[in-house]
Protein backbone atom coordinates (compact mmCIF):
# COMPACT_ATOMS: atom_id res chain seq x y z
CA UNK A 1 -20.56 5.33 -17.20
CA UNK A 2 -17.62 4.72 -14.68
CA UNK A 3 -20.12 2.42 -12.64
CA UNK A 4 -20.69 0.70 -15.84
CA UNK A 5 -16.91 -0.35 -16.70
CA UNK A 6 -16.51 -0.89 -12.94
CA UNK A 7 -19.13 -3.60 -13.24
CA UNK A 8 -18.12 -4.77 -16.28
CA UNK A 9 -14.34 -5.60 -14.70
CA UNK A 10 -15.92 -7.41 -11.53
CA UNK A 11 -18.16 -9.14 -13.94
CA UNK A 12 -14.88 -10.31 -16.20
CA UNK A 13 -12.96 -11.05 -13.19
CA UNK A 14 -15.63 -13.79 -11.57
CA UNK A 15 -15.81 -15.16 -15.26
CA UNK A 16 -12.05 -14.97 -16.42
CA UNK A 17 -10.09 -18.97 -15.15
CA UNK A 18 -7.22 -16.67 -16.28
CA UNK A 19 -7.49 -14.38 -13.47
CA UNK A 20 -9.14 -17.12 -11.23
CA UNK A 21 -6.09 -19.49 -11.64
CA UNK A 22 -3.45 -16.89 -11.80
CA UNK A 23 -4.76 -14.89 -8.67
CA UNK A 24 -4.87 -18.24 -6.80
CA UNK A 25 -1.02 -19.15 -7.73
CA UNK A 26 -0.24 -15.03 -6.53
CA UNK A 27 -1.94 -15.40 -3.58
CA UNK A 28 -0.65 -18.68 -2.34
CA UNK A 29 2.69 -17.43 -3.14
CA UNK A 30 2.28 -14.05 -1.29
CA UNK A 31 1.01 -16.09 1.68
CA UNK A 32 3.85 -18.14 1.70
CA UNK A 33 5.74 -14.92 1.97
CA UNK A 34 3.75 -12.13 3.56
CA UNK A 35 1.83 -14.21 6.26
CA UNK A 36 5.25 -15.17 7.98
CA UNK A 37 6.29 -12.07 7.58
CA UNK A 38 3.41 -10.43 9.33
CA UNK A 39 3.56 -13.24 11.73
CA UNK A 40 6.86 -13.79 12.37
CA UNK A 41 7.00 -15.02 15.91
CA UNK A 42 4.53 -18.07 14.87
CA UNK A 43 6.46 -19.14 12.03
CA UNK A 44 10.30 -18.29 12.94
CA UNK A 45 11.00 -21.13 15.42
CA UNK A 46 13.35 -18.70 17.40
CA UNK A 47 14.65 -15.45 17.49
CA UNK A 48 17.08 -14.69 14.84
CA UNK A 49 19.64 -12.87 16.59
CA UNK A 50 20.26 -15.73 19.11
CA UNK A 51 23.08 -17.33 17.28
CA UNK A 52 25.96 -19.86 18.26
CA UNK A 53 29.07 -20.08 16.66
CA UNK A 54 29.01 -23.46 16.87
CA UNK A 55 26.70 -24.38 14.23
CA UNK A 56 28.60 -21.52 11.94
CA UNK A 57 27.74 -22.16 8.39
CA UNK A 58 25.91 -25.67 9.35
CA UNK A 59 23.33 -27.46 7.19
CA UNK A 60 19.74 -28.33 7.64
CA UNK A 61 19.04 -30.36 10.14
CA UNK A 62 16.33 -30.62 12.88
CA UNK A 63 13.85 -27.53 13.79
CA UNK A 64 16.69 -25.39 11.50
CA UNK A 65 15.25 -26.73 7.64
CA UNK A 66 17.53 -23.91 6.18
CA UNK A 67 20.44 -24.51 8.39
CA UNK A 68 22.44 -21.72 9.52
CA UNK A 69 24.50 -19.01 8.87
CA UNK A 70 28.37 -18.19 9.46
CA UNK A 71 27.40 -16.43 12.90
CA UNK A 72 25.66 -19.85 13.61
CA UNK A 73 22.46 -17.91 13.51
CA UNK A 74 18.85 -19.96 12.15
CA UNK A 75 18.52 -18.86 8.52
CA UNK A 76 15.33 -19.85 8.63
CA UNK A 77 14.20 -17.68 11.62
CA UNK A 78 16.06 -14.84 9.38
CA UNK A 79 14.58 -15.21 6.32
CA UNK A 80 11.08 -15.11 7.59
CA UNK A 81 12.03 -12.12 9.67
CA UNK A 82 14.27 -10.52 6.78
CA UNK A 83 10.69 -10.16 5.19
CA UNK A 84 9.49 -7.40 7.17
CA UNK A 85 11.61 -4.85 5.89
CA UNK A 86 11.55 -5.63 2.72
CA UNK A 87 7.81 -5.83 1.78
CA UNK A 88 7.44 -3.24 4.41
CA UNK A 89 9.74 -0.86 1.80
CA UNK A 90 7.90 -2.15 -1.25
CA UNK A 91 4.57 -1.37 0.23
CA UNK A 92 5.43 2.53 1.32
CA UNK A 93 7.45 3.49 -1.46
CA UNK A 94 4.42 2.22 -4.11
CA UNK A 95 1.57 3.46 -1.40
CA UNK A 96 3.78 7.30 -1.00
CA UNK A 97 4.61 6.86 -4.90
CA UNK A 98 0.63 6.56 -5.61
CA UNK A 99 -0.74 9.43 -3.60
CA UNK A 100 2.14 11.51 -5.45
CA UNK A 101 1.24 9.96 -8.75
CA UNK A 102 -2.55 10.43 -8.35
CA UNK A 103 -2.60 14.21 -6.98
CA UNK A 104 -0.46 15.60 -9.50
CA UNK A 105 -0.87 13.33 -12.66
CA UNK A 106 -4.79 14.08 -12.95
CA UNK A 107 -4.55 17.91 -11.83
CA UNK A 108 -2.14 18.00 -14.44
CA UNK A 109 -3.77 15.62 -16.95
CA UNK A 110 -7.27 17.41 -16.20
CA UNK A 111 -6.07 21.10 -15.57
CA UNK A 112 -3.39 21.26 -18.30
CA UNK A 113 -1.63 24.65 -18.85
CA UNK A 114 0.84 25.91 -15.88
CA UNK A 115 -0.11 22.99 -13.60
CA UNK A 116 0.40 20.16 -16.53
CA UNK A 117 4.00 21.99 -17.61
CA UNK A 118 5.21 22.30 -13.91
CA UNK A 119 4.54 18.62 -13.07
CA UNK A 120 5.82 17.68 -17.01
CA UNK A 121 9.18 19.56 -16.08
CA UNK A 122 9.53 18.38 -12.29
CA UNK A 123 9.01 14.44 -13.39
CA UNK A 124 11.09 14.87 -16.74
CA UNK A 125 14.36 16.13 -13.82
CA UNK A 126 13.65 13.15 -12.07
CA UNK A 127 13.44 10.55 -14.90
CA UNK A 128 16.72 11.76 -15.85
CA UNK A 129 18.18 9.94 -13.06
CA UNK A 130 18.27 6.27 -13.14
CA UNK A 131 16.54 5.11 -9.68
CA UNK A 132 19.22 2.92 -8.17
CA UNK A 133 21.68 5.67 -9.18
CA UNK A 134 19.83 8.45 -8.29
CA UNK A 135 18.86 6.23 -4.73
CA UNK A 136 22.75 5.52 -4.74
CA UNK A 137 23.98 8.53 -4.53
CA UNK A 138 21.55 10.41 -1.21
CA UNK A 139 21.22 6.88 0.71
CA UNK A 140 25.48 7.36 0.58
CA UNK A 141 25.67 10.53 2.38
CA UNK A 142 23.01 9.43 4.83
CA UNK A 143 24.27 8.07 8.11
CA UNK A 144 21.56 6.44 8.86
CA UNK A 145 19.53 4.09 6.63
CA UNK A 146 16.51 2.46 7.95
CA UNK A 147 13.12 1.43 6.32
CA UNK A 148 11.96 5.25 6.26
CA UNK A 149 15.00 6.67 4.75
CA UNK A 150 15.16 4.10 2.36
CA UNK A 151 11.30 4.22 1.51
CA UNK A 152 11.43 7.81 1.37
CA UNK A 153 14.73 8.41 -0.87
CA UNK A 154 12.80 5.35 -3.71
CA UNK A 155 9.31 7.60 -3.39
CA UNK A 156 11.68 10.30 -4.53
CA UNK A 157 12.49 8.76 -7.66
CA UNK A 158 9.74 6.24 -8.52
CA UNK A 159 6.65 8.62 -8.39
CA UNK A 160 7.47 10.53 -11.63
CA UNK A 161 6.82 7.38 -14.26
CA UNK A 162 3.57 6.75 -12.42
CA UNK A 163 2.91 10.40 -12.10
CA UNK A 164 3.01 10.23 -16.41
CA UNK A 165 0.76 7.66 -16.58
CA UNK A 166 -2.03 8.80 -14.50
CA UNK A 167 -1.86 11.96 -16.38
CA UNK A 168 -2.18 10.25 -19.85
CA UNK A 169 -5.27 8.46 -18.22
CA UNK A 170 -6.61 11.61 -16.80
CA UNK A 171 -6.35 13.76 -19.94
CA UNK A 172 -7.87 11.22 -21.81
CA UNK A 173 -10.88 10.93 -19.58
CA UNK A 174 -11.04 14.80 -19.26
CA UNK A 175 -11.68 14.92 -23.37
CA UNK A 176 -15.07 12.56 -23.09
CA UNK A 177 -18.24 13.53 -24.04
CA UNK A 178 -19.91 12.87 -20.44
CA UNK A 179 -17.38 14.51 -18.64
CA UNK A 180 -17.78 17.86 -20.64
CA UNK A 181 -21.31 17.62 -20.12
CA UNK A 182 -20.79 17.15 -16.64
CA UNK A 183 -19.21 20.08 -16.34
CA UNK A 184 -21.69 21.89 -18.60
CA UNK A 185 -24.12 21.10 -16.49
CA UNK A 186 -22.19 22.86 -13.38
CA UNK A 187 -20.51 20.38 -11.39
CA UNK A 188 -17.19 21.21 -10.00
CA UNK A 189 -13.99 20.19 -10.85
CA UNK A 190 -13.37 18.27 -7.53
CA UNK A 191 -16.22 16.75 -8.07
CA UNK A 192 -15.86 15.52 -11.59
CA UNK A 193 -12.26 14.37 -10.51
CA UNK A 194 -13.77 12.22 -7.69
CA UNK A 195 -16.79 10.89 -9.41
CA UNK A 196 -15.63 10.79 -13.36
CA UNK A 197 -11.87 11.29 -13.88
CA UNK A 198 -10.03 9.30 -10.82
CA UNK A 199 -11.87 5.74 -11.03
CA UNK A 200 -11.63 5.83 -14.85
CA UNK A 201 -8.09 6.83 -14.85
CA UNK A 202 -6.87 4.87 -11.93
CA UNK A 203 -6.85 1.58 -13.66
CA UNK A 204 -3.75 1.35 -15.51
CA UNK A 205 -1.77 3.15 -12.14
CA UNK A 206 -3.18 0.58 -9.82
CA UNK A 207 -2.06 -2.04 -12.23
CA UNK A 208 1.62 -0.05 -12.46
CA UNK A 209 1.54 0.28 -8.84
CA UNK A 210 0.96 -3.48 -7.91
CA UNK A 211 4.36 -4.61 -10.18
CA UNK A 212 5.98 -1.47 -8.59
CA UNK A 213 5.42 -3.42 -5.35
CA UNK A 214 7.63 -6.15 -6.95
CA UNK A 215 10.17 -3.52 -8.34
CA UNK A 216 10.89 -1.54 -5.34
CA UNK A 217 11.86 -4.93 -3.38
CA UNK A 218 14.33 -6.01 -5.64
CA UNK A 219 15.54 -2.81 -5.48
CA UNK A 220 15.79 -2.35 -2.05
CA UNK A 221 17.62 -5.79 -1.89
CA UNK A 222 20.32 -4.56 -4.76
CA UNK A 223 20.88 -1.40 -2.42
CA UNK A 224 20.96 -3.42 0.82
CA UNK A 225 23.36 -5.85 -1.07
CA UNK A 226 26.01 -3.35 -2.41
CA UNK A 227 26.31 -1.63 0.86
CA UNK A 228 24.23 1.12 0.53
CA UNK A 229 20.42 0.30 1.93
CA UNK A 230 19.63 -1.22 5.78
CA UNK A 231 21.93 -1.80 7.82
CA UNK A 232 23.06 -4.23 10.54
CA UNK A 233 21.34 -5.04 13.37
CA UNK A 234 18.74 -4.93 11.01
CA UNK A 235 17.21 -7.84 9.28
CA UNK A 236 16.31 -8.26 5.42
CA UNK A 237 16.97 -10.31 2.57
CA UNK A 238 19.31 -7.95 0.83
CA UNK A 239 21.84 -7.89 4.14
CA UNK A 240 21.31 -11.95 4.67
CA UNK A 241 22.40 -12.14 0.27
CA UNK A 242 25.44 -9.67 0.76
CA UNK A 243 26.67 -11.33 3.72
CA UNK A 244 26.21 -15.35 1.94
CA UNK A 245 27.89 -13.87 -1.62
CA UNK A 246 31.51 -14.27 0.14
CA UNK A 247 30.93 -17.85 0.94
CA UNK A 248 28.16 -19.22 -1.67
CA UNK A 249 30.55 -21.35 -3.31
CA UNK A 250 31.15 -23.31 -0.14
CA UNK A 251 28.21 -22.66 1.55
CA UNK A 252 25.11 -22.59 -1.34
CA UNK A 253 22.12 -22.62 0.97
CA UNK A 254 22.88 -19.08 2.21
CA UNK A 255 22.00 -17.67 -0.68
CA UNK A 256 19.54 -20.13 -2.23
CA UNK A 257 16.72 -19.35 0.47
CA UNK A 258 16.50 -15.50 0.97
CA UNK A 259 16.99 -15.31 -3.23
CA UNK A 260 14.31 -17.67 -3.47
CA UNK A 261 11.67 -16.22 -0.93
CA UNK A 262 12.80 -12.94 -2.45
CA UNK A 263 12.57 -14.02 -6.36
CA UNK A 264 8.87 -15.61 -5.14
CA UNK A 265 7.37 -12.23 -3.73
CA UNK A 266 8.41 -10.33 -6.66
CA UNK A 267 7.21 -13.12 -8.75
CA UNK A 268 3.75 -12.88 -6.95
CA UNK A 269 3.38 -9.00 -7.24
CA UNK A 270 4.05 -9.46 -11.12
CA UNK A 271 1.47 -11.71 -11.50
CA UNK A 272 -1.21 -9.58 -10.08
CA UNK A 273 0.10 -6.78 -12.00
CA UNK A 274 -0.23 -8.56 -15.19
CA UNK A 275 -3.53 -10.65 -14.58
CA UNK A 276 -5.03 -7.05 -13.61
CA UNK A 277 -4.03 -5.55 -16.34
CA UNK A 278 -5.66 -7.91 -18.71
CA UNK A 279 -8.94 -7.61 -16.99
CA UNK A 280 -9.23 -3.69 -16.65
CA UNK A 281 -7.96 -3.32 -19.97
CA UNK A 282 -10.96 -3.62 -22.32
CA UNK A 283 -8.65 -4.47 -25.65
CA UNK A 284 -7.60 -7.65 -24.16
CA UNK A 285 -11.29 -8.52 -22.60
C-alpha cells in the first residue's frame, strides 16, 4: 500500500505544471542563493573582511555591484558569504528538529499510553514558550553564540510542533486495516514502523520541515539583528541588517541586498513547502 501512494505522488509530480513550474522558480531561486553560498570563493570577488575606509558607505560601482559598507568593506562579497551561516542554521535546526520529531512523534503516535502522554506533556512545556522568546532568553546568558549554539538552542524549541504532527500522522496510520493485519500476522513493531507507519506518516513532516527551513532563517536573522544571535567576526545576513538599520535612511543599499537575498531564500523554501504539500496530499490531487 505505502509503495502504492509513493508511486502515485512521483506519478502526480512528473504530471502536475504546478509543481513543474513552481519547483523550477524554487530552485532557480535557491541557486541564486545556496550555490554562492556553498561556493563562496567563486562568486565573492574578494574576501569580505578586507575592507578600506575609504570607500565607507560607497555605492555600486565597478567589480563592487552592491557597493560597500560603512567599514568600506564589499557588500557584495558579504552577502554571499553572510549566507553560510544562515542556511547553514536553517538546515540543522529543521534536520536536528526532524530526527526529534520523527523518533518520538510515531513511538508516541503508534505506542500510545505512557510513551504518547510523556512526549504529549514534554512538547505541550515547550509550546508554551514562544520560540524567539524562549530562544531569547538562553542565547542571552550564553557567552558565546555561534552557528551550533544558535542551531541547538532553535532545535530546542522548534521540534515539539513537528513532534505533534508526526504523531497525528502516525496514529492515524497505526489504526489501518493493513497495518493491524500486519501485525496479526507477527511482524514487529520496528518493523511495521519502518516499512508501514514512517513513509506513510512522513509526508505532511517533510512538507512542515521544508517551510521550517524558511522559518528558522528568518529567525535566526531577527535574533542576529536584535543583538542576541552570531556575533562579530562572524558573517550573516542578520549582523550585515543590524549594522545597515542605523544608516538605511542615508545609505538604502545596505539593507536592500542582504533583506532581499534573505526574503528570496525564505521565499524559495516556502514554495517547496507548499507545492509539496499539494502533491502528497491526496485531497488536493
Amino acid at each position: 500500500m505505502t509503495g502504492g501512494y509513493l508511486a502515485d505522488v512521483r506519478t502526480e509530480l512528473s504530471r502536475s505544471p504546478r509543481f513543474i513550474t513552481a519547483g523550477i522558480i524554487a530552485a532557480l531561486i535557491l541557486a541564486m542563493v545556496i550555490a554562492p553560498a556553498a561556493f563562496a570563493g567563486w562568486f565573492g570577488h574578494g574576501d569580505p573582511h578586507l575592507c578600506d575606509l575609504a570607500y565607507s558607505d560607497a555605492g555600486p560601482r565597478g567589480g563592487h555591484p552592491f557597493g560597500f559598507d560603512v567599514q568600506g568593506c564589499d557588500l557584495y562579497a558579504n552577502v554571499i558569504y553572510g549566507a553560510r551561516p544562515t542556511v547553514l542554521i536553517g538546515l540543522l535546526v529543521t534536520a536536528g528538529s526532524l530526527v526529534l520529531a520523527v523518533t518520538l512523534g510515531s513511538a508516541a503516535g503508534y505506542f500510545g499510553g505512557l510513551i504518547d502522554a510523556l512526549v504529549g506533556r514534554l512538547s505541550d512545556v515547550f509550546l508554551g514558550f514562544p520560540v524567539l522568546l524562549g530562544a531569547l532568553v538562553i542565547l542571552t546568558v550564553i557567552p558565546d553564540r555561534n552557528v551550533l549554539t544558535v542551531s541547538l538552542v532553535l532545535v530546542i524549541f522548534g521540534w515539539p510542533a513537528m513532534t505533534r504532527l508526526m504523531r497525528g500522522a502516525a496514529l492515524s496510520e497505526a489504526r489501518r486495516d493493513y497495518v493491524l493485519a500486519a501485525r496479526g500476522l507477527g511482524a514487529s513493531n520496528f518493523r511495521i514502523l519502518r516499512k508501514h507507519i514512517l513513509p506513510a506518516a512522513l509526508a505532511p513532516v517533510i512538507v512542515y520541515a521544508t517551510i521550517t527551513v524558511g522559518l528558522v532563517m528568518t529567525a535566526e536573522a531577527t535574533l542576529t539583528f536584535v543583538g542576541i544571535g552570531l556575533q562579530p567576526p562572524a558573517i550573516s545576513w542578520g549582523l550585515e541588517l543590524a549594522a545597515a538599520q542605523p544608516q538605511v535612511g542615508q545609505y538604502p543599499h545596505l539593507l536592500i541586498f542582504p533583506g532581499l537575498f534573505l526574503s528570496l531564500a525564505v521565499l524559495s523554501f516556502i514554495i517547496l513547502g507548499d507545492t509539496l504539500r499539494a502533491a502528497l496530499d491526496p485531497r488536493q490531487r
